[in-house]
C-alpha atoms as a PDB file:
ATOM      1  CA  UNK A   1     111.711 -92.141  44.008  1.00  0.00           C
ATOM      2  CA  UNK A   2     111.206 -95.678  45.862  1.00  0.00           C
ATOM      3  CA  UNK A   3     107.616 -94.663  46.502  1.00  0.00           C
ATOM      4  CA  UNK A   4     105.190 -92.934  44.053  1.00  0.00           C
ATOM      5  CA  UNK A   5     104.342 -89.521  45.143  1.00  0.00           C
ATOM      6  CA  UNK A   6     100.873 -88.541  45.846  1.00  0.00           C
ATOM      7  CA  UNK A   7      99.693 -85.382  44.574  1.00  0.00           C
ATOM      8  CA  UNK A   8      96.216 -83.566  44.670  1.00  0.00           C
ATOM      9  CA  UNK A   9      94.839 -81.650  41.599  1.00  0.00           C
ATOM     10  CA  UNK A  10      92.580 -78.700  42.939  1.00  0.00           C
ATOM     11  CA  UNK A  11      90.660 -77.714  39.163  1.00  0.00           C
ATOM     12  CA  UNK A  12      87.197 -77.517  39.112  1.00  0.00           C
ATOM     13  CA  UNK A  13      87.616 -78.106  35.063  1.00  0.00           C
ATOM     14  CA  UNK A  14      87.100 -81.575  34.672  1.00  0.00           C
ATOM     15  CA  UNK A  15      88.789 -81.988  31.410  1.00  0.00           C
ATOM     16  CA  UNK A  16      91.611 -79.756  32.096  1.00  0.00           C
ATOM     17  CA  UNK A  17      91.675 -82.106  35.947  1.00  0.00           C
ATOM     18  CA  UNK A  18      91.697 -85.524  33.564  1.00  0.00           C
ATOM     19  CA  UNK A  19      94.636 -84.383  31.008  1.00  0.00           C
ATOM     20  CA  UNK A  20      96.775 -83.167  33.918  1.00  0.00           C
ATOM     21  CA  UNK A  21      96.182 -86.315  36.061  1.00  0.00           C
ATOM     22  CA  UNK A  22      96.669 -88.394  32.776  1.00  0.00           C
ATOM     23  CA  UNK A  23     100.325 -86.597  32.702  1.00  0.00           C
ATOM     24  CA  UNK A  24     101.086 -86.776  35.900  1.00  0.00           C
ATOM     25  CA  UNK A  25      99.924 -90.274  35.846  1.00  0.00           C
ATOM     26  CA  UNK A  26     102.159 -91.284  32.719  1.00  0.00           C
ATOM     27  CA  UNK A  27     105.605 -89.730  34.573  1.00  0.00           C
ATOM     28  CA  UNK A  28     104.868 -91.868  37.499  1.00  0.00           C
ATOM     29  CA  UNK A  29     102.957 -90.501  39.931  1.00  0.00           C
ATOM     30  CA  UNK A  30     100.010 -91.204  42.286  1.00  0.00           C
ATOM     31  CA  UNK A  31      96.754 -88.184  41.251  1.00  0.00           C
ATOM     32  CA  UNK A  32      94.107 -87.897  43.682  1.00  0.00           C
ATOM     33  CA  UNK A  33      91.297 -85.026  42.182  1.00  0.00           C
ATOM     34  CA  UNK A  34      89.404 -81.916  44.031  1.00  0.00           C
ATOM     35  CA  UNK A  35      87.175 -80.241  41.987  1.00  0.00           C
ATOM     36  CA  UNK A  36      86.221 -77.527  44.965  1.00  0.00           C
ATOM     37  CA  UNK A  37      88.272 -76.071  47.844  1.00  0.00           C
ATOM     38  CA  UNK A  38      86.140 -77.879  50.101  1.00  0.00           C
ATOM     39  CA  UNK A  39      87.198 -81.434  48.498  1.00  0.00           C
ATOM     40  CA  UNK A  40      91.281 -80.394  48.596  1.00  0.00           C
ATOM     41  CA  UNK A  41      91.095 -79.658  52.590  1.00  0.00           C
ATOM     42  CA  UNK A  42      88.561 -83.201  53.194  1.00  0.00           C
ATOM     43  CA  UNK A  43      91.680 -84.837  50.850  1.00  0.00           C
ATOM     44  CA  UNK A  44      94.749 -83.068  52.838  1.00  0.00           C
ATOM     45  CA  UNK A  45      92.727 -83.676  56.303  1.00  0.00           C
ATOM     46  CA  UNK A  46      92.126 -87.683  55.710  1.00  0.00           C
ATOM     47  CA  UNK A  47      94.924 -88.625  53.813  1.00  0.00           C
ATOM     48  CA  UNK A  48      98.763 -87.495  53.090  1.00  0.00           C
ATOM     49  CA  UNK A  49      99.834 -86.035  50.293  1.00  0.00           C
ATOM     50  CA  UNK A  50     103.100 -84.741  49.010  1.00  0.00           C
ATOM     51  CA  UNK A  51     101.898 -82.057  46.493  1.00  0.00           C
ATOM     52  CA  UNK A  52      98.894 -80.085  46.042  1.00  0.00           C
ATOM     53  CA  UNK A  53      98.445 -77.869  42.430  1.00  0.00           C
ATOM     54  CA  UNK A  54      96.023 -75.627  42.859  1.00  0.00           C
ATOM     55  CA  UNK A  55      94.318 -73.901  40.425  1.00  0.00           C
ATOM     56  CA  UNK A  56      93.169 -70.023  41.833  1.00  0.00           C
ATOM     57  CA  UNK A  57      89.615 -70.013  40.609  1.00  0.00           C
ATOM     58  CA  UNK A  58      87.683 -72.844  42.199  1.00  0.00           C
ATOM     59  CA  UNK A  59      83.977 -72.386  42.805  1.00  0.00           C
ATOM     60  CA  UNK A  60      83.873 -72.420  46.281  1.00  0.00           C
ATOM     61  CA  UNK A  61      87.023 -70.763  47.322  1.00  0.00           C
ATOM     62  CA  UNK A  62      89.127 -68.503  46.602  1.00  0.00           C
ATOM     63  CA  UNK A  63      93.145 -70.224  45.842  1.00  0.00           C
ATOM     64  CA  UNK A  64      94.759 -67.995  47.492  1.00  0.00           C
ATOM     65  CA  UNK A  65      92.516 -67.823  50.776  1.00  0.00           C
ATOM     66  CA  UNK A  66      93.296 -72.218  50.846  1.00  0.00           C
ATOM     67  CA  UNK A  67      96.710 -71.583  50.124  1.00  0.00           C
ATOM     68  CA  UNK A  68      97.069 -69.614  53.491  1.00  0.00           C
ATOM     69  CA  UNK A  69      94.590 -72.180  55.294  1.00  0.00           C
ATOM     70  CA  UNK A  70      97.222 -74.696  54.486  1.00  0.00           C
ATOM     71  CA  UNK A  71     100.636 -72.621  54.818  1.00  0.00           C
ATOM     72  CA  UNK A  72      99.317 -71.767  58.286  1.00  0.00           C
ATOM     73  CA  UNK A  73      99.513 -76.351  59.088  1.00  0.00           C
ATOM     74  CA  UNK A  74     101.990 -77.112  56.318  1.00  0.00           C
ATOM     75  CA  UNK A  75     105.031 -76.111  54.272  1.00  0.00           C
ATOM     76  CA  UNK A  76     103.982 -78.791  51.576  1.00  0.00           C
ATOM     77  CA  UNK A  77     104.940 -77.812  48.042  1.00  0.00           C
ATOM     78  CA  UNK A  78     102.189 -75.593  46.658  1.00  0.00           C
ATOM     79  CA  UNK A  79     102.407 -75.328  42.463  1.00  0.00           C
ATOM     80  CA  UNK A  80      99.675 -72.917  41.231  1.00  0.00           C
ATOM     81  CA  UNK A  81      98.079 -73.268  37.597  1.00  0.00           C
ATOM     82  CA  UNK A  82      95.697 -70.438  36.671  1.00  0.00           C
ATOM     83  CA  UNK A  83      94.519 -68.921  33.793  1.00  0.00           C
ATOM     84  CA  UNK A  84      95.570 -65.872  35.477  1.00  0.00           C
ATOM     85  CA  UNK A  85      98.398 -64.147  33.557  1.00  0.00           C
ATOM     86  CA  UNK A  86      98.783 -60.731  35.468  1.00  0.00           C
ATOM     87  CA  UNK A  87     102.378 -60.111  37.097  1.00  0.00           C
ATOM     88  CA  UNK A  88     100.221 -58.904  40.430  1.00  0.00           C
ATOM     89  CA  UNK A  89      97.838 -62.504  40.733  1.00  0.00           C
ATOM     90  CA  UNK A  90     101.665 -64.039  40.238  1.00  0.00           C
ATOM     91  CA  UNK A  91     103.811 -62.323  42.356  1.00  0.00           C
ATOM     92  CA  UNK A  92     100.991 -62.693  45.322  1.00  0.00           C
ATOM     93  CA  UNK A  93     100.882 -66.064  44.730  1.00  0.00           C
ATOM     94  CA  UNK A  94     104.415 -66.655  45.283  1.00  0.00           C
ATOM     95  CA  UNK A  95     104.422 -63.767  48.410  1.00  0.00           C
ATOM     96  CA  UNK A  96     101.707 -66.139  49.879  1.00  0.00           C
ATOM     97  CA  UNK A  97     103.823 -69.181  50.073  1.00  0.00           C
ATOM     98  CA  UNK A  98     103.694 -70.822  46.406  1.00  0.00           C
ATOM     99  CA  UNK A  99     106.367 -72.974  45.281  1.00  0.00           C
ATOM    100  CA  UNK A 100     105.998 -72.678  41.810  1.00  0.00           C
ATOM    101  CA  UNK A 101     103.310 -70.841  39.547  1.00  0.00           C
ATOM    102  CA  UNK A 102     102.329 -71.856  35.648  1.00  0.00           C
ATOM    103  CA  UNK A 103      99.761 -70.448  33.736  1.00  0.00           C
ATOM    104  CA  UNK A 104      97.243 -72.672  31.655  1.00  0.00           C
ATOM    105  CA  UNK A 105      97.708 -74.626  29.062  1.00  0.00           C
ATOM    106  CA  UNK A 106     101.179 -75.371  30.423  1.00  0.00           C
ATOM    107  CA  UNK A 107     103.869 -78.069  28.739  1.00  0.00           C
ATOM    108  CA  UNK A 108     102.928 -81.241  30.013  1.00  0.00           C
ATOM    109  CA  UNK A 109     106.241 -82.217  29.716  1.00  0.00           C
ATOM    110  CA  UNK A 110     107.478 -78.458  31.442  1.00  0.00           C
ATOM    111  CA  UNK A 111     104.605 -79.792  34.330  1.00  0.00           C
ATOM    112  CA  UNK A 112     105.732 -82.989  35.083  1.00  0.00           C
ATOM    113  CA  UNK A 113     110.034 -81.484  35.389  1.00  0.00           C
ATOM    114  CA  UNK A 114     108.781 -78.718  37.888  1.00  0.00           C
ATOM    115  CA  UNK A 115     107.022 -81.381  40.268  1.00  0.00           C
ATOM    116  CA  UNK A 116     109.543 -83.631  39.866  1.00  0.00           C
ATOM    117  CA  UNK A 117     112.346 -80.754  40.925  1.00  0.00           C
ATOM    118  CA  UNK A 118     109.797 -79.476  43.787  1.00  0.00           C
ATOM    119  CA  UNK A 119     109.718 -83.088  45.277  1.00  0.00           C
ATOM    120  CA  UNK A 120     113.632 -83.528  45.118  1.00  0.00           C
ATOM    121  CA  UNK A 121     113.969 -80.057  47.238  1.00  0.00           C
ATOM    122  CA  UNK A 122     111.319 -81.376  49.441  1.00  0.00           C
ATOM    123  CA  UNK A 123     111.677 -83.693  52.663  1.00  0.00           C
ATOM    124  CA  UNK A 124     108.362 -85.705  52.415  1.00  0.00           C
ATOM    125  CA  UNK A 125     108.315 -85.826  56.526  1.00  0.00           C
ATOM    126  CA  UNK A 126     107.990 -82.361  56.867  1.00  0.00           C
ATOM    127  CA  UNK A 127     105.710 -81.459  53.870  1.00  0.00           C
ATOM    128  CA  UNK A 128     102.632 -83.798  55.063  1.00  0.00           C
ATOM    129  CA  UNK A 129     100.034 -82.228  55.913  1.00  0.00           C
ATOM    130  CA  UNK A 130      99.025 -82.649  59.783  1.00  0.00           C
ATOM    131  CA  UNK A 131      95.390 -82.759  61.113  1.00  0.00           C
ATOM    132  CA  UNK A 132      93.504 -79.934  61.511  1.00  0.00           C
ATOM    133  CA  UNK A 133      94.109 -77.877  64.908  1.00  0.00           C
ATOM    134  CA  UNK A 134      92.977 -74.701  66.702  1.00  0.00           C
ATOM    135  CA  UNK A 135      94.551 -72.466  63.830  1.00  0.00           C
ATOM    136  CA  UNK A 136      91.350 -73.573  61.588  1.00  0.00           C
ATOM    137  CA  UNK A 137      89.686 -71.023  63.908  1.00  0.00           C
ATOM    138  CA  UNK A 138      91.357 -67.917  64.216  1.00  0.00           C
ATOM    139  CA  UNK A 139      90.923 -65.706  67.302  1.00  0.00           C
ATOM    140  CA  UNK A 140      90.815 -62.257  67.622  1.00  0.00           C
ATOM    141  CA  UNK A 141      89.641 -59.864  70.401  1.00  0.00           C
ATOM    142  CA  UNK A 142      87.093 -61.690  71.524  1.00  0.00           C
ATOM    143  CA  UNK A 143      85.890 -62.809  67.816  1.00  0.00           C
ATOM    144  CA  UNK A 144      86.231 -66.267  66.270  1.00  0.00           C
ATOM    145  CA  UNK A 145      86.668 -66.938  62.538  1.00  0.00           C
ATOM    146  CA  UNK A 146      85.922 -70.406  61.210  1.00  0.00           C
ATOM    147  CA  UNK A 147      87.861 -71.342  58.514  1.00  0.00           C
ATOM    148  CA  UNK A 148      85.858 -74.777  58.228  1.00  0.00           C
ATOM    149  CA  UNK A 149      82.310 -73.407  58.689  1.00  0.00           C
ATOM    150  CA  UNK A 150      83.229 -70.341  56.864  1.00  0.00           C
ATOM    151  CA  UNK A 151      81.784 -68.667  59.743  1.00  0.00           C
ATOM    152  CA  UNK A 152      82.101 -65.299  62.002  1.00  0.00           C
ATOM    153  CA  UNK A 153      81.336 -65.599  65.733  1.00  0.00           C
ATOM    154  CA  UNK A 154      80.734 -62.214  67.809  1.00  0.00           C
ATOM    155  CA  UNK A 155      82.343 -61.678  71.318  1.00  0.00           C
ATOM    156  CA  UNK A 156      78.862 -63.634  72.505  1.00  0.00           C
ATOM    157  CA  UNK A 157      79.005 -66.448  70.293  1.00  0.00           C
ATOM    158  CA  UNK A 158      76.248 -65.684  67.920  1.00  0.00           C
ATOM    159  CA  UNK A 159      77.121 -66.056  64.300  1.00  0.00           C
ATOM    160  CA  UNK A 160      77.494 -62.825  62.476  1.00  0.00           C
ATOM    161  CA  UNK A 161      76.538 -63.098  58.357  1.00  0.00           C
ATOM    162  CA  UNK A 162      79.331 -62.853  55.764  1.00  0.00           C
ATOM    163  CA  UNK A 163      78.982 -63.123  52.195  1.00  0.00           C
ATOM    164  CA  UNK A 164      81.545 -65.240  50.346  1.00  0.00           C
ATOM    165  CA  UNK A 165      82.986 -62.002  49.460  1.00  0.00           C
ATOM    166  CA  UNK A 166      83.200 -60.431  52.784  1.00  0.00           C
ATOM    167  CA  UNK A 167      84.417 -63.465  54.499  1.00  0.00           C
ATOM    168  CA  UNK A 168      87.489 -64.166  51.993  1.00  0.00           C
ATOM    169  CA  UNK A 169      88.410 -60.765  52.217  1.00  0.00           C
ATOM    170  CA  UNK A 170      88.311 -60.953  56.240  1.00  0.00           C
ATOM    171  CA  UNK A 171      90.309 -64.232  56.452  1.00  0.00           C
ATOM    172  CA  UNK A 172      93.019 -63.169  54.049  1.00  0.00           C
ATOM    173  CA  UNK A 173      93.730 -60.233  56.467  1.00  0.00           C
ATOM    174  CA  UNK A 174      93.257 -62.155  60.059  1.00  0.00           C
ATOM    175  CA  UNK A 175      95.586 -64.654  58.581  1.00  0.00           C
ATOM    176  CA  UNK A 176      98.296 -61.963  58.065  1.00  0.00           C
ATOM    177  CA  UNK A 177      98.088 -60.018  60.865  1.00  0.00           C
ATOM    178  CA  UNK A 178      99.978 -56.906  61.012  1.00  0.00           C
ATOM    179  CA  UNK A 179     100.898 -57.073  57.555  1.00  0.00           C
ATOM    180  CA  UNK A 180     100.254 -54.464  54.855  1.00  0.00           C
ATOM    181  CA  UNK A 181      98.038 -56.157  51.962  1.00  0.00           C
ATOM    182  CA  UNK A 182      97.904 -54.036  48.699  1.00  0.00           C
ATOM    183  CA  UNK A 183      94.044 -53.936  47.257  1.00  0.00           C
ATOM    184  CA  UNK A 184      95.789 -56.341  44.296  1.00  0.00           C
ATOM    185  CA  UNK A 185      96.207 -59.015  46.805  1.00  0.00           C
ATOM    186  CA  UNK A 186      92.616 -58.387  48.830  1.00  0.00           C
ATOM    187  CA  UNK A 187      91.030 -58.731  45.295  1.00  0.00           C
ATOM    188  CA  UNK A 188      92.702 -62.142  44.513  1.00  0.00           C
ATOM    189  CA  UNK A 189      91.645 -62.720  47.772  1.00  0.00           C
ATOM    190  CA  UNK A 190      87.648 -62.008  46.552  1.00  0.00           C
ATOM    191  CA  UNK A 191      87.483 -62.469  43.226  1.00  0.00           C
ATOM    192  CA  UNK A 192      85.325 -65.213  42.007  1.00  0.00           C
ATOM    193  CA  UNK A 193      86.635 -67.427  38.891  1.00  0.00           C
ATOM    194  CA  UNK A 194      83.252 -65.819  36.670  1.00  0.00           C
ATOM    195  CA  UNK A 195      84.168 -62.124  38.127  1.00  0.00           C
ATOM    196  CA  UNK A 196      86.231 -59.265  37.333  1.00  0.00           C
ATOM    197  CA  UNK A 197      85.841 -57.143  40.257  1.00  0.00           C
ATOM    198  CA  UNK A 198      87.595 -53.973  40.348  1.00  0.00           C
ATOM    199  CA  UNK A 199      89.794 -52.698  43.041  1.00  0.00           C
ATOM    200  CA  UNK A 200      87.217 -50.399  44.505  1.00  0.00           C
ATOM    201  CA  UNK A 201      85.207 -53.522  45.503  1.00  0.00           C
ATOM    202  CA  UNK A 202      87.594 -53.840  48.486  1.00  0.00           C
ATOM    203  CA  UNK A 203      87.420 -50.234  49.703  1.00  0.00           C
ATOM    204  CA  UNK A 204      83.013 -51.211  49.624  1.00  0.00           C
ATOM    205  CA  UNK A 205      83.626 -54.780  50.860  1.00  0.00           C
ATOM    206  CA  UNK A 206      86.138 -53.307  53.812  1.00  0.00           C
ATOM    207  CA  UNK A 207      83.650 -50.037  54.743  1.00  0.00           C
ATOM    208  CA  UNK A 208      80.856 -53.320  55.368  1.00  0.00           C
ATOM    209  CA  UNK A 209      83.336 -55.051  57.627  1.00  0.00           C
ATOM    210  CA  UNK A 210      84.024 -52.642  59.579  1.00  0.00           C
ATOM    211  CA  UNK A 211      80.382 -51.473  60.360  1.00  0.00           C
ATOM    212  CA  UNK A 212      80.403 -55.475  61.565  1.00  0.00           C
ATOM    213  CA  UNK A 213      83.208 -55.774  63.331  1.00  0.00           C
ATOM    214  CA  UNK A 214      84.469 -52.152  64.707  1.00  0.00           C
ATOM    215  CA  UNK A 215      83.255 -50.583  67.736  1.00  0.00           C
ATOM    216  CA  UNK A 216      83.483 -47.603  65.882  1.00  0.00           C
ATOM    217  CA  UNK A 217      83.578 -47.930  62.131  1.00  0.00           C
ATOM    218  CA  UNK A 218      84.844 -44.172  61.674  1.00  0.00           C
ATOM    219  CA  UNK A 219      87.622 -44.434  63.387  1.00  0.00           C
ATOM    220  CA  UNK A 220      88.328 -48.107  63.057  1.00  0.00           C
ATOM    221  CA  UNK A 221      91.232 -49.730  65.382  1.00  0.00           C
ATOM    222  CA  UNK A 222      91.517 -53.740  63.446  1.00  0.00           C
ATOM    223  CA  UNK A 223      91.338 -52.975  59.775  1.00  0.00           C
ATOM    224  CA  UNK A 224      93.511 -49.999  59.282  1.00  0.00           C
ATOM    225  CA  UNK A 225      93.965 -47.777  56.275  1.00  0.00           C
ATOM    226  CA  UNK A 226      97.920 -47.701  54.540  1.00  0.00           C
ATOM    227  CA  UNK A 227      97.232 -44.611  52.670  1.00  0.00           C
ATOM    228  CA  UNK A 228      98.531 -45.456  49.020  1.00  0.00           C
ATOM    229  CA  UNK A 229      98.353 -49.280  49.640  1.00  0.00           C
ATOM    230  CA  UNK A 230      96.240 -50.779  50.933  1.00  0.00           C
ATOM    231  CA  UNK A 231      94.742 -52.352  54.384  1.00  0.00           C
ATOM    232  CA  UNK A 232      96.181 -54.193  57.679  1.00  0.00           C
ATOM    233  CA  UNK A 233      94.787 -55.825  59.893  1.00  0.00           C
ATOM    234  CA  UNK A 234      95.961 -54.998  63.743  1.00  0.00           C
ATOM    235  CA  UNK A 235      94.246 -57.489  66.045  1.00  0.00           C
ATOM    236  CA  UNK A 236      96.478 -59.644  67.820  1.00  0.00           C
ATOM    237  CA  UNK A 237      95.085 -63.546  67.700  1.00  0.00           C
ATOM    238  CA  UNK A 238      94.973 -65.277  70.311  1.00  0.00           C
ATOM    239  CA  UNK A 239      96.930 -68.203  71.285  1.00  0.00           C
END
């Protein structure tokens, strides 16, 4: 490459965020560091940026909730590292729009190949990320979810309360509208890095949203029930 890539590490470890910069550095490339999900979207709004690695369990955000925030703006290469070694937390990374996914401690030298080989498949013109737009608040009969403010907004305007946990779960499904999402992939959606929540926490977490946002939470018409599955969400946004 003429240029040096510029890539973004997303770890809230700070010595696991120095070694893989230092490698990263050492085979030639350009490292900028987010140690929260909040930092990674500032760094992909302000700047470019050719490659993001993300790891799933950042304090602030869930990985796989920023990885659809930024699949919905960009098709930038998206390499996951997570201590996560379940076959479910992989395969919904990669069903969410990861490029690659390596679990922790990975080969520095097996790290630095797979970027490398992500880049050369890449076209750097259409992996930049572009400025935030309207899809940073989604829109859906009559609500208005803010990805930015982590906010809900009624039909009204007034700001309804969400928990962390409530709201992650609620923007994983209103960004994948009309799509079935097993409870494995709501979880990953919720689960905190210090956590282990079970999958019953979503049928609780979804029973809450529903008394928030349903005109009649017993016979609920946005989040449906796939008996067997899991939960879709059948609001339309709007445009």
């Amino acid at each position: 490459m003429s240029e040096r890539a510029n890539l973004v590490i997303a770890e809230d470890d700070e010595f696991v965020r120095d070694l893989l910069a230092a490698t990263l550095e050492d085979a030639g490339f350009h490292v900028t560091h987010a140690g929260t999900g909040r930092e990674l979207l500032t760094i992909l709004d302000n700047g470019s940026c050719d490659l993001v690695l993300l790891d799933l369990g950042l304090p602030d955000e869930d990985g796989l909730v920023l990885m659809r925030q930024i699949r919905a703006r960009s098709s930038i290469p998206i390499v996951v590292l997570t201590a996560r070694r379940e076959r479910d937390a992989r395969l919904s990374a990669l069903e969410l729009g990861a490029d690659d996914y390596l679990t922790k401690p990975c080969d520095p030298r097996e790290l630095s190949l797979r970027v490398k080989n992500l880049l050369r498949r890449s076209s750097s013109a259409s992996g930049r990320v572009q400025r935030p737009s309207a899809a940073r608040n989604l829109e859906f009969e009559g609500w208005r979810l803010d990805l930015d403010a982590r906010a809900l907004y009624d039909q009204t305007g007034c700001e309804v309360h969400l928990p962390r946990s409530e709201f992650n779960l609620l923007a994983a499904m209103v960004i994948a509208p009309n799509r079935v999402l097993s409870r494995a992939q709501l979880l990953d959606a919720i689960a905190q890095h210090d956590s282990s929540p079970s999958e019953r926490m979503v049928d609780v977490l979804v029973a809450r949203l529903r008394r928030k946002i349903e005109a009649d939470p017993k016979q609920p018409r946005l989040i449906q029930t796939v008996v067997g599955v899991g939960y879709k969400f059948s609001a339309k946004q709007a445009v």
